[in-house]
N, C-alpha and C. Protein backbone atom coordinates (compact mmCIF):
# COMPACT_ATOMS: atom_id res chain seq x y z
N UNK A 1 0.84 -1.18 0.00
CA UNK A 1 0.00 0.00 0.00
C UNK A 1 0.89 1.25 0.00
N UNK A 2 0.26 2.02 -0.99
CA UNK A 2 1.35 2.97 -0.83
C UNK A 2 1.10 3.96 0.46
N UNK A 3 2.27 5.03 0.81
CA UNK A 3 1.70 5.79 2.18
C UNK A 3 1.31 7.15 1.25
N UNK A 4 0.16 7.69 2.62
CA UNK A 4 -0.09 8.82 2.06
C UNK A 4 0.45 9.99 1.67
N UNK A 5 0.36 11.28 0.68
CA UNK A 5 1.36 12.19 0.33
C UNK A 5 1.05 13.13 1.05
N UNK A 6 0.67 13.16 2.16
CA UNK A 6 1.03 14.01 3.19
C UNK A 6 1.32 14.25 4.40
N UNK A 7 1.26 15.32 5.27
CA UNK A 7 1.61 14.58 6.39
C UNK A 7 3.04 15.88 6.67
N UNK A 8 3.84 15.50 7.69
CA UNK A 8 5.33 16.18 8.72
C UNK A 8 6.49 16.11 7.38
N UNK A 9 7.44 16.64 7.70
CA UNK A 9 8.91 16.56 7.46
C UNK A 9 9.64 17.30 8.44
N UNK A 10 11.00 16.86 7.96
CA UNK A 10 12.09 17.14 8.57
C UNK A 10 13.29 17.27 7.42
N UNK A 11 13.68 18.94 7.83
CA UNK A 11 14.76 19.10 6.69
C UNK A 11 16.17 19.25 7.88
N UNK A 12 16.88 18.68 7.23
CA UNK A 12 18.61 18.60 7.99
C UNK A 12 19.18 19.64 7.17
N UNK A 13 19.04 20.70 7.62
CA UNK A 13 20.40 21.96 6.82
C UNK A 13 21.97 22.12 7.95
N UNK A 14 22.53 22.06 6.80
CA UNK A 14 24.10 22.25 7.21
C UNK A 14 23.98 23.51 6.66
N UNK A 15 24.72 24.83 7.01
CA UNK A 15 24.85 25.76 6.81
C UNK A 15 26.66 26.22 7.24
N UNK A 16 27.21 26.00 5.74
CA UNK A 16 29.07 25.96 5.69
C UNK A 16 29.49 27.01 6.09
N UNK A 17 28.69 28.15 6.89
CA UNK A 17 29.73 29.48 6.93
C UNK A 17 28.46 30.22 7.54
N UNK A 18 28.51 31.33 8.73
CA UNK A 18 27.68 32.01 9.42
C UNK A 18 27.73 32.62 8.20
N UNK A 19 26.44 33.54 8.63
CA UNK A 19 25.38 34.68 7.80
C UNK A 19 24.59 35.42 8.24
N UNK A 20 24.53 36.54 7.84
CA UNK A 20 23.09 37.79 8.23
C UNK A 20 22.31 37.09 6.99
N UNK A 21 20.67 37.26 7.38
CA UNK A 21 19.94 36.84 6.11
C UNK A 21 18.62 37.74 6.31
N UNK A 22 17.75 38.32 5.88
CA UNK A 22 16.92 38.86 5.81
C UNK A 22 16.07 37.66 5.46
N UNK A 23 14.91 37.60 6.59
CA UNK A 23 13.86 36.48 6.75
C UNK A 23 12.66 37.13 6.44
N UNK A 24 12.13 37.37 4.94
CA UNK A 24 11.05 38.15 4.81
C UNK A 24 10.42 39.60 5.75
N UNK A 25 9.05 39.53 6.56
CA UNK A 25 8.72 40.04 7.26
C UNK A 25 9.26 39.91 8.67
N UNK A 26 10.11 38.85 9.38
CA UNK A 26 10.63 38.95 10.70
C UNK A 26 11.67 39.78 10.60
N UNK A 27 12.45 40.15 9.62
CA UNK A 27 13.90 41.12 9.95
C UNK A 27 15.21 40.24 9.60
N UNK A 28 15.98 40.57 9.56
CA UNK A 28 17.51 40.38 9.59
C UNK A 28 17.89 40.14 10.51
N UNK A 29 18.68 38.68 11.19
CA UNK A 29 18.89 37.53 11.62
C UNK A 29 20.53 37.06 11.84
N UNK A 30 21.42 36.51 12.22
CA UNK A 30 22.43 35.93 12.31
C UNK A 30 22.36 34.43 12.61
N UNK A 31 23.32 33.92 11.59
CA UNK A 31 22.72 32.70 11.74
C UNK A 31 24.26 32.20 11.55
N UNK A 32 24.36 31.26 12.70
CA UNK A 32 25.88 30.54 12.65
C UNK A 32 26.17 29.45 11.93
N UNK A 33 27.51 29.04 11.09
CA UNK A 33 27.93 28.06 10.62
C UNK A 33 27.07 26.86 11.97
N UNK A 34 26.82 25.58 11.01
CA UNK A 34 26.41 25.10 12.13
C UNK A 34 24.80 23.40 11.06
N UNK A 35 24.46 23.26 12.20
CA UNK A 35 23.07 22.42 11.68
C UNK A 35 21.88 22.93 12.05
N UNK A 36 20.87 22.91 11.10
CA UNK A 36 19.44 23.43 11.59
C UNK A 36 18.36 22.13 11.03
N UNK A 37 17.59 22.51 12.18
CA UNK A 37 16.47 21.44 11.72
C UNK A 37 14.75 22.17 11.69
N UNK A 38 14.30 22.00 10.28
CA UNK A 38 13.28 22.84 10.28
C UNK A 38 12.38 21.76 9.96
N UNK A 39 11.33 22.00 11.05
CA UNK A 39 9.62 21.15 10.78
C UNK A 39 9.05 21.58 9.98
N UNK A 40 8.20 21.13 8.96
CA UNK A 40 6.86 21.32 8.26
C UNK A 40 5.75 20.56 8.76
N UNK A 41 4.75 21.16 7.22
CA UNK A 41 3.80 20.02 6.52
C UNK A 41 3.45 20.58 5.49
N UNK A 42 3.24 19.45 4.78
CA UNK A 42 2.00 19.69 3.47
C UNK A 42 1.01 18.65 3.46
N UNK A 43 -0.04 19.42 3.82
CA UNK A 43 -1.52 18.29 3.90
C UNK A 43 -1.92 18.06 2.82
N UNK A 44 -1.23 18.50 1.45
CA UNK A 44 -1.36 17.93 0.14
C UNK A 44 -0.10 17.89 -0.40
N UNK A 45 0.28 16.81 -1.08
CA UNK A 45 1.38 17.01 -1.85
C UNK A 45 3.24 16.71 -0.84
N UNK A 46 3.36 16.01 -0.04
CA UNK A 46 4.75 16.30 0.44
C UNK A 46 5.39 15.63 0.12
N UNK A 47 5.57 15.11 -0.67
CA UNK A 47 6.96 14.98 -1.44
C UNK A 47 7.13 15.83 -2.69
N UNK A 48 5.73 16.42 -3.50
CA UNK A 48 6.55 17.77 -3.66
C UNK A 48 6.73 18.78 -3.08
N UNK A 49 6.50 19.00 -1.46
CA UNK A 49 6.77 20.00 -0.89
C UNK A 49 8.24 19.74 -0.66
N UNK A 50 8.51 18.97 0.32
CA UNK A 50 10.13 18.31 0.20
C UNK A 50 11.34 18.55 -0.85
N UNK A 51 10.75 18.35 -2.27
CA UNK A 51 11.59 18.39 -3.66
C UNK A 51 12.07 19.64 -3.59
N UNK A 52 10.85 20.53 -3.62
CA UNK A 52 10.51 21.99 -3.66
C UNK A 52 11.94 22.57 -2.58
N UNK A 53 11.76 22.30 -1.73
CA UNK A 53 12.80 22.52 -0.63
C UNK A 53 14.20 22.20 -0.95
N UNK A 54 14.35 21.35 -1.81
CA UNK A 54 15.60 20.99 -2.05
C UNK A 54 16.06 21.49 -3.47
N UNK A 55 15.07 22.09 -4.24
CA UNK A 55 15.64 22.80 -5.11
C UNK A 55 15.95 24.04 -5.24
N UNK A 56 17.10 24.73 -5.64
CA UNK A 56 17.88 25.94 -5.67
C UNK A 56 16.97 27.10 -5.85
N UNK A 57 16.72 26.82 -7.01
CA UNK A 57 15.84 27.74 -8.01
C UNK A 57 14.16 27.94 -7.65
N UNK A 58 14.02 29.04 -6.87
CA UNK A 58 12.35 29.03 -6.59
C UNK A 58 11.78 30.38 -5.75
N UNK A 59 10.96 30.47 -5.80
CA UNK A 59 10.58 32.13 -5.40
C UNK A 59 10.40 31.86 -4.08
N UNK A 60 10.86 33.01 -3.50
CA UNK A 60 11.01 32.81 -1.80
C UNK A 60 9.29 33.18 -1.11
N UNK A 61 9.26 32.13 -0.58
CA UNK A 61 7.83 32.12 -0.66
C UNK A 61 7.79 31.97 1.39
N UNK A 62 8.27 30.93 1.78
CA UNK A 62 8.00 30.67 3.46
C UNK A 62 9.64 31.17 4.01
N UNK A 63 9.42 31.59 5.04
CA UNK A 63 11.09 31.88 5.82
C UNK A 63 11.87 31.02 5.41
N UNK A 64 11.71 29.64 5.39
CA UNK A 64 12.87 28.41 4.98
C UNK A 64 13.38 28.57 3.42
N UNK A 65 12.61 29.15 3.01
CA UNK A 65 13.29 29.10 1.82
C UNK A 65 14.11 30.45 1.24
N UNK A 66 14.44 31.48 1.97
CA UNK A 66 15.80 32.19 2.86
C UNK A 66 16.50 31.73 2.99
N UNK A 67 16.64 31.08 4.04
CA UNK A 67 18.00 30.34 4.28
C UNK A 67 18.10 29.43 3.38
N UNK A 68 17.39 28.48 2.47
CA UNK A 68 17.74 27.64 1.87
C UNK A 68 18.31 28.30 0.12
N UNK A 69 18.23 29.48 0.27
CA UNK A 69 18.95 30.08 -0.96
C UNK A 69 19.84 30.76 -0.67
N UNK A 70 20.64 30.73 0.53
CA UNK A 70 22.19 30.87 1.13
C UNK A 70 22.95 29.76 -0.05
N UNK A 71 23.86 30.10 -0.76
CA UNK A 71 24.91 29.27 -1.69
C UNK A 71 25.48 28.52 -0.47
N UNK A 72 25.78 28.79 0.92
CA UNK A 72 25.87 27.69 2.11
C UNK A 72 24.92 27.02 2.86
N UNK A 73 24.22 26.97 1.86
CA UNK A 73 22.80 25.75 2.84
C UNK A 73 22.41 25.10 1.89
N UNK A 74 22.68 23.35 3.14
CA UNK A 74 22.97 22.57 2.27
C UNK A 74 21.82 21.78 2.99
N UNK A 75 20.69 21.12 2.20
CA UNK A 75 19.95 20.27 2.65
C UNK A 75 20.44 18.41 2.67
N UNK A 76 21.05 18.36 3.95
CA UNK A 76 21.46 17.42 4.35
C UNK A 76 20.66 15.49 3.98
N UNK A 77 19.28 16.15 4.69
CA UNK A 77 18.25 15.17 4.88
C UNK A 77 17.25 15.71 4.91
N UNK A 78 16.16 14.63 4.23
CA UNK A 78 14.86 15.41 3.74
C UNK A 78 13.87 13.92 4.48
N UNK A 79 13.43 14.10 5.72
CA UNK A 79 12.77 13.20 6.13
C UNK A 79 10.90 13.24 6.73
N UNK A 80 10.55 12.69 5.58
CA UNK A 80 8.39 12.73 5.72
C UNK A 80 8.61 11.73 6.85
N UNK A 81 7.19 12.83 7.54
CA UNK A 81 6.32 11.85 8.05
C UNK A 81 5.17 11.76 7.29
N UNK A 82 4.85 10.90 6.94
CA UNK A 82 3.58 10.43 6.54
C UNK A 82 2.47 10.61 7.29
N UNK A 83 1.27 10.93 6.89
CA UNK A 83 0.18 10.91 7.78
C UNK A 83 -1.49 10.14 7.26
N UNK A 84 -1.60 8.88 7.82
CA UNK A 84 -2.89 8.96 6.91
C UNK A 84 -4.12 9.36 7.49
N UNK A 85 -3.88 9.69 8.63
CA UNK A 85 -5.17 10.55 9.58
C UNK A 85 -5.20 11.73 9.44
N UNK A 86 -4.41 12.72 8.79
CA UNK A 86 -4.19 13.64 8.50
C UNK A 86 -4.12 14.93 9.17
N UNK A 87 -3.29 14.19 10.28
CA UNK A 87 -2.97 15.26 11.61
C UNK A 87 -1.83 15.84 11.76
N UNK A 88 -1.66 17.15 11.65
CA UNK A 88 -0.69 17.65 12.07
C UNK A 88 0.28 17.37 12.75
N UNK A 89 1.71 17.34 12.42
CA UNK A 89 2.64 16.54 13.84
C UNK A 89 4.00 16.80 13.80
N UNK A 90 4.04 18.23 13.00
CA UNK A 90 5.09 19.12 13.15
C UNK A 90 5.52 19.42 13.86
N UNK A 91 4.54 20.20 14.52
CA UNK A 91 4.42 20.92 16.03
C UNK A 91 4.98 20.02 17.35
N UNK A 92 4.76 18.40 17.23
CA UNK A 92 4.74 17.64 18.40
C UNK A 92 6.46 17.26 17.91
N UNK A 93 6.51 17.15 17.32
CA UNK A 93 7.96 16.31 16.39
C UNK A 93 9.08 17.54 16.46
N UNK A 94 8.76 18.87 16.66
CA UNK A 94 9.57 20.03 16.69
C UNK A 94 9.89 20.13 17.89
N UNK A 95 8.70 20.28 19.08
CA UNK A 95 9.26 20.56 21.08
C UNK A 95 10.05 19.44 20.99
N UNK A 96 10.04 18.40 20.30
CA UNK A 96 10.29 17.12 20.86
C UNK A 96 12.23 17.31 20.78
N UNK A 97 12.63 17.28 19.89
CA UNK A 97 13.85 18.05 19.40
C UNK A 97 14.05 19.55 19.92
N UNK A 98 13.22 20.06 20.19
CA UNK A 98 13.72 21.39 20.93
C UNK A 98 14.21 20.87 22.17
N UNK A 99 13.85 19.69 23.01
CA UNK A 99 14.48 19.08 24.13
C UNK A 99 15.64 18.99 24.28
N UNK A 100 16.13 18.41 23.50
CA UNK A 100 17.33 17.71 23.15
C UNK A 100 18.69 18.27 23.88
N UNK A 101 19.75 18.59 24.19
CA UNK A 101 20.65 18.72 25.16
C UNK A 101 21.31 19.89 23.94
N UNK A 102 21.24 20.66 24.08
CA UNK A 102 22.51 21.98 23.21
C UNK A 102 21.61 22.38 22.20
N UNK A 103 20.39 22.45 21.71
CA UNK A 103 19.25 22.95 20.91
C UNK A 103 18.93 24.56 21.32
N UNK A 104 18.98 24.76 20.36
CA UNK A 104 18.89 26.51 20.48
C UNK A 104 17.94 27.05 19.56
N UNK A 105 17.19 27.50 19.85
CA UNK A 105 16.07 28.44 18.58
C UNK A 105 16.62 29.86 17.91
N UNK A 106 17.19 29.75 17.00
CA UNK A 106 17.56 30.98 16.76
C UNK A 106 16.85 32.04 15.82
N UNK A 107 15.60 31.93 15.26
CA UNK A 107 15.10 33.02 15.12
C UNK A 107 13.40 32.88 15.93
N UNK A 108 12.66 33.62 16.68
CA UNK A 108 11.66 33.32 17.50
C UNK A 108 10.73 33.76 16.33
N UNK A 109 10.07 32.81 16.26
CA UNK A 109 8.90 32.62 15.53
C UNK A 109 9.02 32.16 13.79
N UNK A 110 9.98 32.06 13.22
CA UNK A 110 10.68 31.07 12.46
C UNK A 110 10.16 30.20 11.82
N UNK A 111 9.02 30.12 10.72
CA UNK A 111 8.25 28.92 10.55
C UNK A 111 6.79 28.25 11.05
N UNK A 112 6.91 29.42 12.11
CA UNK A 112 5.64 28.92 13.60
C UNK A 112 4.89 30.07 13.03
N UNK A 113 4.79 31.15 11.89
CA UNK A 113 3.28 32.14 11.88
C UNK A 113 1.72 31.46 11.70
N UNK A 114 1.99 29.94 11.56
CA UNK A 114 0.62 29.91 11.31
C UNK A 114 -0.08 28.72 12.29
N UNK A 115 1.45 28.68 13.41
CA UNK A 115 1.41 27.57 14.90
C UNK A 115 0.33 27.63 15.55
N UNK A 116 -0.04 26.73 16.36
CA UNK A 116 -1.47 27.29 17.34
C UNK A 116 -0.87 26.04 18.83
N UNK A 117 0.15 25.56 18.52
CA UNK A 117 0.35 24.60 19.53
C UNK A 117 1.46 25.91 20.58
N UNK A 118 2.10 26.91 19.96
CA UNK A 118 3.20 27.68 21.05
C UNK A 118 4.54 27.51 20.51
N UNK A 119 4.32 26.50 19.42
CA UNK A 119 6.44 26.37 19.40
C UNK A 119 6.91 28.11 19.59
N UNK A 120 7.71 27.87 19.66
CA UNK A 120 8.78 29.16 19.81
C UNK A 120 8.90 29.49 18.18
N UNK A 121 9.59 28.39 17.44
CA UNK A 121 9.67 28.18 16.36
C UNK A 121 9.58 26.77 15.95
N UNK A 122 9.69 26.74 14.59
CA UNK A 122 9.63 25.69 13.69
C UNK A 122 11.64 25.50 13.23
N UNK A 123 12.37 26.06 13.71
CA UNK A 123 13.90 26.12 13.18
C UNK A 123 14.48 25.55 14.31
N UNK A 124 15.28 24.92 14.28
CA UNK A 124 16.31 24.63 15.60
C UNK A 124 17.91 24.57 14.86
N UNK A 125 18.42 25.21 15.89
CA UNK A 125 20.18 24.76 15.40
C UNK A 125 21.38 24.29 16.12
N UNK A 126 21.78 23.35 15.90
CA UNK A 126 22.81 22.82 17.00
C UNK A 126 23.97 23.09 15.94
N UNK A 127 25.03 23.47 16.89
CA UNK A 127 26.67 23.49 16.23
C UNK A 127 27.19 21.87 15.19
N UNK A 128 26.85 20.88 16.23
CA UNK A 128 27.05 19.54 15.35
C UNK A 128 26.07 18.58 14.99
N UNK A 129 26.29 17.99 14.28
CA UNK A 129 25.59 17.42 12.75
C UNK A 129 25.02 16.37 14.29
N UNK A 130 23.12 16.71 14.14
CA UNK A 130 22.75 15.78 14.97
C UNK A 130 22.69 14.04 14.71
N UNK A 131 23.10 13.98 13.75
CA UNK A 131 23.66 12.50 13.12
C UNK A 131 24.06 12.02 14.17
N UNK A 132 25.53 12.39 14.38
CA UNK A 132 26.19 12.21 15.41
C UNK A 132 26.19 11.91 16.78
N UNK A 133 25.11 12.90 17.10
CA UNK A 133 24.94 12.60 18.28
C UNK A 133 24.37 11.28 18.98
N UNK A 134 24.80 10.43 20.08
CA UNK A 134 24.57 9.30 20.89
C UNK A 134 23.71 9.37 21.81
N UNK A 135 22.81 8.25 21.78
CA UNK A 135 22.27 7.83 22.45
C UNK A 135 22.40 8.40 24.03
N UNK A 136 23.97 8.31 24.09
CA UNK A 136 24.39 9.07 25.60
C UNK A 136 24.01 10.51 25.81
N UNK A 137 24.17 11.02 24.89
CA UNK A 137 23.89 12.68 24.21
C UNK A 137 22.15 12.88 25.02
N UNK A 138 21.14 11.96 24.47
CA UNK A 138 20.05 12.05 24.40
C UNK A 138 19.72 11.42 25.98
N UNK A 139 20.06 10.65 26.70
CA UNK A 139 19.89 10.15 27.89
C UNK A 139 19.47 11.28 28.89
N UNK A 140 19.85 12.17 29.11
CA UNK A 140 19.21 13.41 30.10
C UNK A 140 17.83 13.46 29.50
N UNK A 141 17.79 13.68 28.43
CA UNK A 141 16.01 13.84 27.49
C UNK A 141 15.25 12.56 28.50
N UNK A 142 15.85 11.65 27.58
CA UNK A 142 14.95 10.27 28.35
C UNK A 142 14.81 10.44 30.07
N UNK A 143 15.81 10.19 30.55
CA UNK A 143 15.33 9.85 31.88
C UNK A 143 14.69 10.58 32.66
N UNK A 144 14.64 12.37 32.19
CA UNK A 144 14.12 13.64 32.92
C UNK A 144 12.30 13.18 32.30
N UNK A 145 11.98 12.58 31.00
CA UNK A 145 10.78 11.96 30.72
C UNK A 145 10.22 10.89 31.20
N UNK A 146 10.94 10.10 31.75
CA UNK A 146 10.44 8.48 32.44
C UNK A 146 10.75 8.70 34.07
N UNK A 147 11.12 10.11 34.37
CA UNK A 147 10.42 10.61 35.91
C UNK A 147 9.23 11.16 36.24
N UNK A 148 8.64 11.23 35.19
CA UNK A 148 7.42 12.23 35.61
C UNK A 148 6.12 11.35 35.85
């Protein structure tokens, strides 16, 4: 069966070299060499929303696609969630990673203008490639969650 075309993502930007960037209507920004992880959705269509994201050439239409027309932003990983209930789960999949141990929001409100759950933002950026990071890395997350 195939899965449905819509539904969450997750884009992995590497960004090779800090930058000032002018983010549409929020203002001009600093943004460090470093990794960012930006939530979506498209409740129609996400894998061409995804494509869309990963191609160079395209009219700057949402904040992400600012930074993603930096000649240093590099879309790492392009990862759907699928949805076939067709629920939103950006929002839950974004705090969830805002947890995470060295996660920083660096522009406030970032992706989140049309939020109703509170993120801060929809952008997160850690200095290293969260690839990397271990299980050990993530252990404060877990166990501060399986106290409550």
């Amino acid at each position: 069966m195939k899965p449905p075309d819509r539904g969450a993502y997750c884009l992995l930007i590497h960004l090779q070299a800090e930058r000032e960037v002018t983010i549409g209507r929020l203002g001009r920004f600093h943004f460090p060499e470093g990794y960012y992880l930006y939530y979506g959705s498209a409740m129609r269509g996400l894998a061409a929303r995804i494509a869309r994201h990963q191609r160079r050439a395209k009219k700057l239409r949402w904040h992400i696609d600012y930074l993603l027309a930096l000649p240093a932003a590099k879309v790492v990983a392009a990862i759907p969630y699928p949805s076939a209930s067709g629920e939103r789960e950006e929002c839950r999949l974004n705090r969830a990673v805002q947890q995470w141990p060295g996660m920083i929001v660096p522009v406030p409100g970032f992706g989140s203008s049309d939020c109703t759950s509170g993120c801060p933002a929809h952008l997160t950026y850690i200095e290293k490639s969260p690839i990397t990071l271990s299980l050990r890395d993530l252990l404060p997350v877990t166990r501060s969650r399986n106290t409550r």
